[in-house]
N, C-alpha and C. Protein backbone atom coordinates (compact mmCIF):
# COMPACT_ATOMS: atom_id res chain seq x y z
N UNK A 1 11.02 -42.57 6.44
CA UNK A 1 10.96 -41.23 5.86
C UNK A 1 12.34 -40.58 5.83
N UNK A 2 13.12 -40.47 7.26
CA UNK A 2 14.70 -39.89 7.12
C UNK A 2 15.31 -40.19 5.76
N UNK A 3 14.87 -42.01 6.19
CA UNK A 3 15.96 -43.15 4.73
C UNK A 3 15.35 -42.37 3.64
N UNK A 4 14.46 -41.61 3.16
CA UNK A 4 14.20 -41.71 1.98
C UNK A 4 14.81 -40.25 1.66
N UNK A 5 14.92 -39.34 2.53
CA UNK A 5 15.29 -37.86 2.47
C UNK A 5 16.83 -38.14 2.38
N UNK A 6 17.63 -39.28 3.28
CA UNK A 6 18.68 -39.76 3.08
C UNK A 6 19.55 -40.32 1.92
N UNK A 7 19.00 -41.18 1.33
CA UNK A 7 18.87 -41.51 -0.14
C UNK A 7 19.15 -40.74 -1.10
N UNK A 8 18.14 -39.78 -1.11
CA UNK A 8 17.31 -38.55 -2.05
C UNK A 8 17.88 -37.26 -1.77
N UNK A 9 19.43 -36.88 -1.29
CA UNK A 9 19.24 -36.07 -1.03
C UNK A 9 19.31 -34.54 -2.49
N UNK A 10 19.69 -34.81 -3.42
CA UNK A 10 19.99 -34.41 -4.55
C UNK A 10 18.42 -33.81 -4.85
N UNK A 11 17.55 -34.75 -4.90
CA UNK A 11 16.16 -34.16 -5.05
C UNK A 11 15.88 -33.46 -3.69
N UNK A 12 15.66 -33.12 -3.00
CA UNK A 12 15.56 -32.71 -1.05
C UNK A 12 16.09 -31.28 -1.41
N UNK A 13 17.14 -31.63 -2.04
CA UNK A 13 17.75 -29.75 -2.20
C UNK A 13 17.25 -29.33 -3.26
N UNK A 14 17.05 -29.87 -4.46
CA UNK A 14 16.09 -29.07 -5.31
C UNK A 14 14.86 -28.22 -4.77
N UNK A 15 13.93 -29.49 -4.17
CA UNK A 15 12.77 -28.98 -3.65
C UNK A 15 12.95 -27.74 -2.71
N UNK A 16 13.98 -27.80 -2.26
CA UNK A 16 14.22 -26.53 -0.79
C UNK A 16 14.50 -25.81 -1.71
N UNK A 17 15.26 -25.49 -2.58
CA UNK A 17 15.58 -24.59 -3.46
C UNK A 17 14.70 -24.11 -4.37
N UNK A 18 13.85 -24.59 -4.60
CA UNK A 18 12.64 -24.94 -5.43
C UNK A 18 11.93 -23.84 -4.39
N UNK A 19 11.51 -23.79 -3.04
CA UNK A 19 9.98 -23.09 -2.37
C UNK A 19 10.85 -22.01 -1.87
N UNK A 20 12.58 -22.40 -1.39
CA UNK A 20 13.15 -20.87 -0.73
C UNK A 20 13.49 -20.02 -1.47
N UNK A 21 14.13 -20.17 -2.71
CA UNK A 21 14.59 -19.28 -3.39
C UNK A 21 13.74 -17.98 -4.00
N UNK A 22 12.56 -18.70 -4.72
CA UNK A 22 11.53 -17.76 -5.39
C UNK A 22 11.17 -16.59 -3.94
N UNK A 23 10.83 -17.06 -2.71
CA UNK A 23 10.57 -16.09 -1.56
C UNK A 23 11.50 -15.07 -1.14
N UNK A 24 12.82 -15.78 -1.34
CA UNK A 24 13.75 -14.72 -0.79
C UNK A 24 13.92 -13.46 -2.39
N UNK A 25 14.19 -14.15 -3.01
CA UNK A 25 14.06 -13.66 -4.27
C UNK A 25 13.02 -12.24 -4.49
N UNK A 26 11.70 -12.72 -4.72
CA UNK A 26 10.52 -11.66 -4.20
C UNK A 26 10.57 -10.71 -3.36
N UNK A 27 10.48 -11.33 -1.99
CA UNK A 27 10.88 -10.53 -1.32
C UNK A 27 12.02 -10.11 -1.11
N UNK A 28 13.02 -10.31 -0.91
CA UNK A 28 14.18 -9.85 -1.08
C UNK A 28 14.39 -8.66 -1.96
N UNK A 29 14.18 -8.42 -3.12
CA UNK A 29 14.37 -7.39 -4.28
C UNK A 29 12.86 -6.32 -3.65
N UNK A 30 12.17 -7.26 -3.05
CA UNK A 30 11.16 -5.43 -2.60
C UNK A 30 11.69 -4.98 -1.44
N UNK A 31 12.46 -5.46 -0.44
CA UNK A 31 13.34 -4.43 0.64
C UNK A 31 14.30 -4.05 -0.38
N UNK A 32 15.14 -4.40 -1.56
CA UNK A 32 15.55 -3.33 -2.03
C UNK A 32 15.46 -1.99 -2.59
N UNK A 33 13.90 -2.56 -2.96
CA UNK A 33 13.56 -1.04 -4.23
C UNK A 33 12.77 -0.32 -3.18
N UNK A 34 12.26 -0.90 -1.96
CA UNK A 34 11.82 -0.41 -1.11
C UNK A 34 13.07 0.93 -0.37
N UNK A 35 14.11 0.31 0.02
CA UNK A 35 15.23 1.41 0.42
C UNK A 35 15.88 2.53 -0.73
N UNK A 36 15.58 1.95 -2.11
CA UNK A 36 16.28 2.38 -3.01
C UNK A 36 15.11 3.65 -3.84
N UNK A 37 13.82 3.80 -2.91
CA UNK A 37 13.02 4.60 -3.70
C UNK A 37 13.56 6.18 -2.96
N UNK A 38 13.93 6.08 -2.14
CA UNK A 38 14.19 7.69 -2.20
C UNK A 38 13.21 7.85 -0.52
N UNK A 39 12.65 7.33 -0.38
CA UNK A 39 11.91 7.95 0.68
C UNK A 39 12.00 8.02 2.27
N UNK A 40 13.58 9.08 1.98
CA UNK A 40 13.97 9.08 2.97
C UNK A 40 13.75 10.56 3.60
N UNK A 41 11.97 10.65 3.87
CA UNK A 41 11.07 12.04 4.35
C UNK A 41 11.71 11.89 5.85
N UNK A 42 11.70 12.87 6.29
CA UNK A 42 12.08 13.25 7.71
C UNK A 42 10.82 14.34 8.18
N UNK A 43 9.91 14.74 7.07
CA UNK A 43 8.77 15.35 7.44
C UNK A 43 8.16 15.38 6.17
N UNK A 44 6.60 15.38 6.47
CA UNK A 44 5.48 15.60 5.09
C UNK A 44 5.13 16.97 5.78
N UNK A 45 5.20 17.96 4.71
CA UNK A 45 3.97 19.14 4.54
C UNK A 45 3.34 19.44 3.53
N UNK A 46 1.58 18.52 3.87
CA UNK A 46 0.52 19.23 2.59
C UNK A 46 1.27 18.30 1.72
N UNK A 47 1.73 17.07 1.66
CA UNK A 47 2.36 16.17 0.85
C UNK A 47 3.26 16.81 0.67
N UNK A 48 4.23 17.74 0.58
CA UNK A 48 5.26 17.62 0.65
C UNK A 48 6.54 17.27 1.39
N UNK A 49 7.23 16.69 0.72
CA UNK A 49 8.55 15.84 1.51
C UNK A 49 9.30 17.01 1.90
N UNK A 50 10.01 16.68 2.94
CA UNK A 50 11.14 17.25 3.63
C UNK A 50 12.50 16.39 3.54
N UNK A 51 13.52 15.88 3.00
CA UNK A 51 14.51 14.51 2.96
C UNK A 51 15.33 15.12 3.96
N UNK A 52 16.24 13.74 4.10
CA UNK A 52 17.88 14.20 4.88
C UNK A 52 18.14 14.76 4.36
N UNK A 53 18.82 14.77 3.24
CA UNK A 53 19.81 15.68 2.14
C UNK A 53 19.23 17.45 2.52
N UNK A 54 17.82 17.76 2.46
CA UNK A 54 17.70 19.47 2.26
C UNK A 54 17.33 19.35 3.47
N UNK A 55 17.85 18.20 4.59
CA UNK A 55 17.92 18.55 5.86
C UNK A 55 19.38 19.19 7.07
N UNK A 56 19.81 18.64 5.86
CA UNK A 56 21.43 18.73 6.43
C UNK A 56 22.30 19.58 5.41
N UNK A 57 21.72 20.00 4.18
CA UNK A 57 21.50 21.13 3.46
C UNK A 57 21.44 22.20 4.46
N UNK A 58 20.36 22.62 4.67
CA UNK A 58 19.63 23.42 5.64
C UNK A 58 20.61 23.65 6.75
N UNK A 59 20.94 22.62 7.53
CA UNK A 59 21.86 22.81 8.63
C UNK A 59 23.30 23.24 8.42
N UNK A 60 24.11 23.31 7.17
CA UNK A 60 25.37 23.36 6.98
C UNK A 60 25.26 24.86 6.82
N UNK A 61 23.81 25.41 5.53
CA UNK A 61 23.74 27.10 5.49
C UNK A 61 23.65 27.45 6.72
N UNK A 62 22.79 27.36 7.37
CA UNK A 62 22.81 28.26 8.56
C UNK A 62 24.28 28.00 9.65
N UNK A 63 25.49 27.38 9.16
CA UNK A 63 26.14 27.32 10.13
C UNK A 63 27.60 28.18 9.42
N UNK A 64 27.06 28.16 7.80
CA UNK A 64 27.50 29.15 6.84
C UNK A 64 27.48 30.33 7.31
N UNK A 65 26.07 30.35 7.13
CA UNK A 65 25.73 32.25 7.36
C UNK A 65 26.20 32.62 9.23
N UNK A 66 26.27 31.70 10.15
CA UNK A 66 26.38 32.24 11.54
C UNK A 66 28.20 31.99 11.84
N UNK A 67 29.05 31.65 10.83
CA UNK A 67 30.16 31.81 10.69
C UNK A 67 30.68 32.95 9.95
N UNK A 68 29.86 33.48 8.82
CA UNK A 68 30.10 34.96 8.13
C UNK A 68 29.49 35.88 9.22
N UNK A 69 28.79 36.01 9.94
CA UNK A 69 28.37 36.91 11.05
C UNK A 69 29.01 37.05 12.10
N UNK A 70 29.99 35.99 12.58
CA UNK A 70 30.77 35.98 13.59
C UNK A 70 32.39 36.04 13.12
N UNK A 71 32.32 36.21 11.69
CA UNK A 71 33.74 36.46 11.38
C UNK A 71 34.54 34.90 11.58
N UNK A 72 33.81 33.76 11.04
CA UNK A 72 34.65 33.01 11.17
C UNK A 72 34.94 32.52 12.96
N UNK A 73 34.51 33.08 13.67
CA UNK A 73 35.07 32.35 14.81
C UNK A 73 33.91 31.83 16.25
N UNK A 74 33.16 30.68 15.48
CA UNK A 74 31.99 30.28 15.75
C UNK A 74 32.25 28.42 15.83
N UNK A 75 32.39 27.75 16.63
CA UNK A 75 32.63 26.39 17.16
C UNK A 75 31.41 25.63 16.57
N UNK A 76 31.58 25.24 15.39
CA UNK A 76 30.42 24.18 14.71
C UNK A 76 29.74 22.97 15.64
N UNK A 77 30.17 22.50 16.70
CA UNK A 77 29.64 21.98 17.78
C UNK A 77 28.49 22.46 18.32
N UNK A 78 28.68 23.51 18.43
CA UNK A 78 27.26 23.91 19.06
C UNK A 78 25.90 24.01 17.70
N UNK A 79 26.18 23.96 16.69
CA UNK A 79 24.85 23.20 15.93
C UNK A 79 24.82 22.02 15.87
N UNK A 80 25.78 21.11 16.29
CA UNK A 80 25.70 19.49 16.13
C UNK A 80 24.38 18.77 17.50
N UNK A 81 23.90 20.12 18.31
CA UNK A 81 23.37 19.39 19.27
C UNK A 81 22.27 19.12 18.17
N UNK A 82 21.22 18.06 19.56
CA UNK A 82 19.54 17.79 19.21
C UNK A 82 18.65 19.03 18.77
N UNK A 83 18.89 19.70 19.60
CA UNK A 83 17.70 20.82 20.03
C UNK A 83 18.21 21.44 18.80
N UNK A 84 19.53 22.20 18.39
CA UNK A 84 19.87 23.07 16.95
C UNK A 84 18.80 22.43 15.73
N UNK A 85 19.56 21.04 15.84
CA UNK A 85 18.98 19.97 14.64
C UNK A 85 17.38 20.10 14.72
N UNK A 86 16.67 20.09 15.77
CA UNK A 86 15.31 20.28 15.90
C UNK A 86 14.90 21.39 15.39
N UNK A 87 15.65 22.34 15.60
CA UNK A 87 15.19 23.77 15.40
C UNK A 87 15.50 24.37 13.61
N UNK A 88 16.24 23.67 13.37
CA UNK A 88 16.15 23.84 11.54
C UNK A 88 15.25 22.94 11.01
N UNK A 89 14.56 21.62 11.36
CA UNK A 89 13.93 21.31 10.84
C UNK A 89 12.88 21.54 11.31
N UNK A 90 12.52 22.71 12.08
CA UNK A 90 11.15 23.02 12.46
C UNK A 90 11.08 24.40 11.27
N UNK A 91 12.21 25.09 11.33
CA UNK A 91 11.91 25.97 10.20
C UNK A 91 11.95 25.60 8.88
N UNK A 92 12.61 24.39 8.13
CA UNK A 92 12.08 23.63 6.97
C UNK A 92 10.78 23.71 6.84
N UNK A 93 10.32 23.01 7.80
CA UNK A 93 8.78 22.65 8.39
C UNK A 93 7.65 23.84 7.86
N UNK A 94 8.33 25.10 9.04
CA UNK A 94 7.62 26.47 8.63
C UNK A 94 7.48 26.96 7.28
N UNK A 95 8.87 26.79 6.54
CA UNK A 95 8.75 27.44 5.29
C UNK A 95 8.38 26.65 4.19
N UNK A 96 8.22 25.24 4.42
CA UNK A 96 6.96 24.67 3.46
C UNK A 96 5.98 24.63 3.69
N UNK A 97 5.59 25.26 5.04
CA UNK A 97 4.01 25.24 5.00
C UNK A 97 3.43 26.93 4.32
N UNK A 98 4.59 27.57 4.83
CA UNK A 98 3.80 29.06 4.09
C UNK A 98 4.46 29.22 3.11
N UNK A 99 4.92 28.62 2.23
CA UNK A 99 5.16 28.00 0.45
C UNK A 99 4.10 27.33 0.38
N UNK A 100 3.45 26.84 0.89
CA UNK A 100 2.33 26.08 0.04
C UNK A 100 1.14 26.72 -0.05
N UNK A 101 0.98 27.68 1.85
CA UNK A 101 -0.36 28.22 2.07
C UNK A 101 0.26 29.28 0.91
N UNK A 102 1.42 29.70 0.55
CA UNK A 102 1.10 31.60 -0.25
C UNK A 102 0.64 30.98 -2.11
N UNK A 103 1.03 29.69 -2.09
CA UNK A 103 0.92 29.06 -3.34
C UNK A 103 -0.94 28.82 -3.42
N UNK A 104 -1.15 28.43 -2.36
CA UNK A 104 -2.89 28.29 -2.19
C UNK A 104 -3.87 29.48 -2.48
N UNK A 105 -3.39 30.94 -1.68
CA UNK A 105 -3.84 32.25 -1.59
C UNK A 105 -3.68 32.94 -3.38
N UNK A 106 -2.56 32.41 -3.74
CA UNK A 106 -2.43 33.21 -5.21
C UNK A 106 -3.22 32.36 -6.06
N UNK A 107 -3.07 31.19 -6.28
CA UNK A 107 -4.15 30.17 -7.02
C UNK A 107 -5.80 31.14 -6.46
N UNK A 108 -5.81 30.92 -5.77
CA UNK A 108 -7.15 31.85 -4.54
C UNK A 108 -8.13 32.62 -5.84
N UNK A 109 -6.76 33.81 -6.03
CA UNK A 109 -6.69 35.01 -6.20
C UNK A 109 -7.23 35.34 -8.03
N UNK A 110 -6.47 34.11 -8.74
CA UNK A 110 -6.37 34.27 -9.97
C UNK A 110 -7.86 34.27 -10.56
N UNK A 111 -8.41 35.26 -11.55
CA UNK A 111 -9.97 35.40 -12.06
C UNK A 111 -9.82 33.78 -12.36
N UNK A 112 -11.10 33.21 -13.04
CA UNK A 112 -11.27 32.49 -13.81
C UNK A 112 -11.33 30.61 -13.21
């Protein structure tokens, strides 16, 4: 059997090439479109997404607005902790859920 894989090896690599390629191939291109769809949620509310981007959005305004309040002299470190970072995306959090509940109440509301 070796002798014949030995021999043969020209056909041996087809065949490997032949059953590995199509797999990596397949799969391979769905971990791409898989990373490449966007779904990079950091929270769902009521189906709606929360992403990095209007997460760190979120975190740069508020370090905006607490630098115009302090006149500029406010050490951006102290929002780089966990707990800051937790605490804007808990208010993301908040304000898509009562965007959706005030969106629910007016639908509610409308005759008909």
């Amino acid at each position: 059997m070796f002798e014949f894989i030995r021999n043969h090896q020209r056909l041996m690599q087809f065949l490997l090439l032949l059953f590995i390629f199509p797999s990596f191939a397949f799969f391979g291109l769905e971990g791409y479109s898989r990373l490449s769809d966007g779904d990079n949620a950091v929270a769902k509310v009521a189906g709606q997404t929360i992403t990095k981007e209007e997460w760190d959005a979120a975190q740069r305004q508020q370090l905006e607005r607490m630098r115009q309040m302090s006149g500029g002299q406010i050490d951006p470190k102290v929002f780089d902790t966990p707990e800051a970072r937790r605490a804007v995306l808990e208010n993301l959090i908040e304000f898509a859920f009562f965007l959706m509940r005030s969106c629910v109440l007016v639908a509610c509301r409308r005759p008909g």
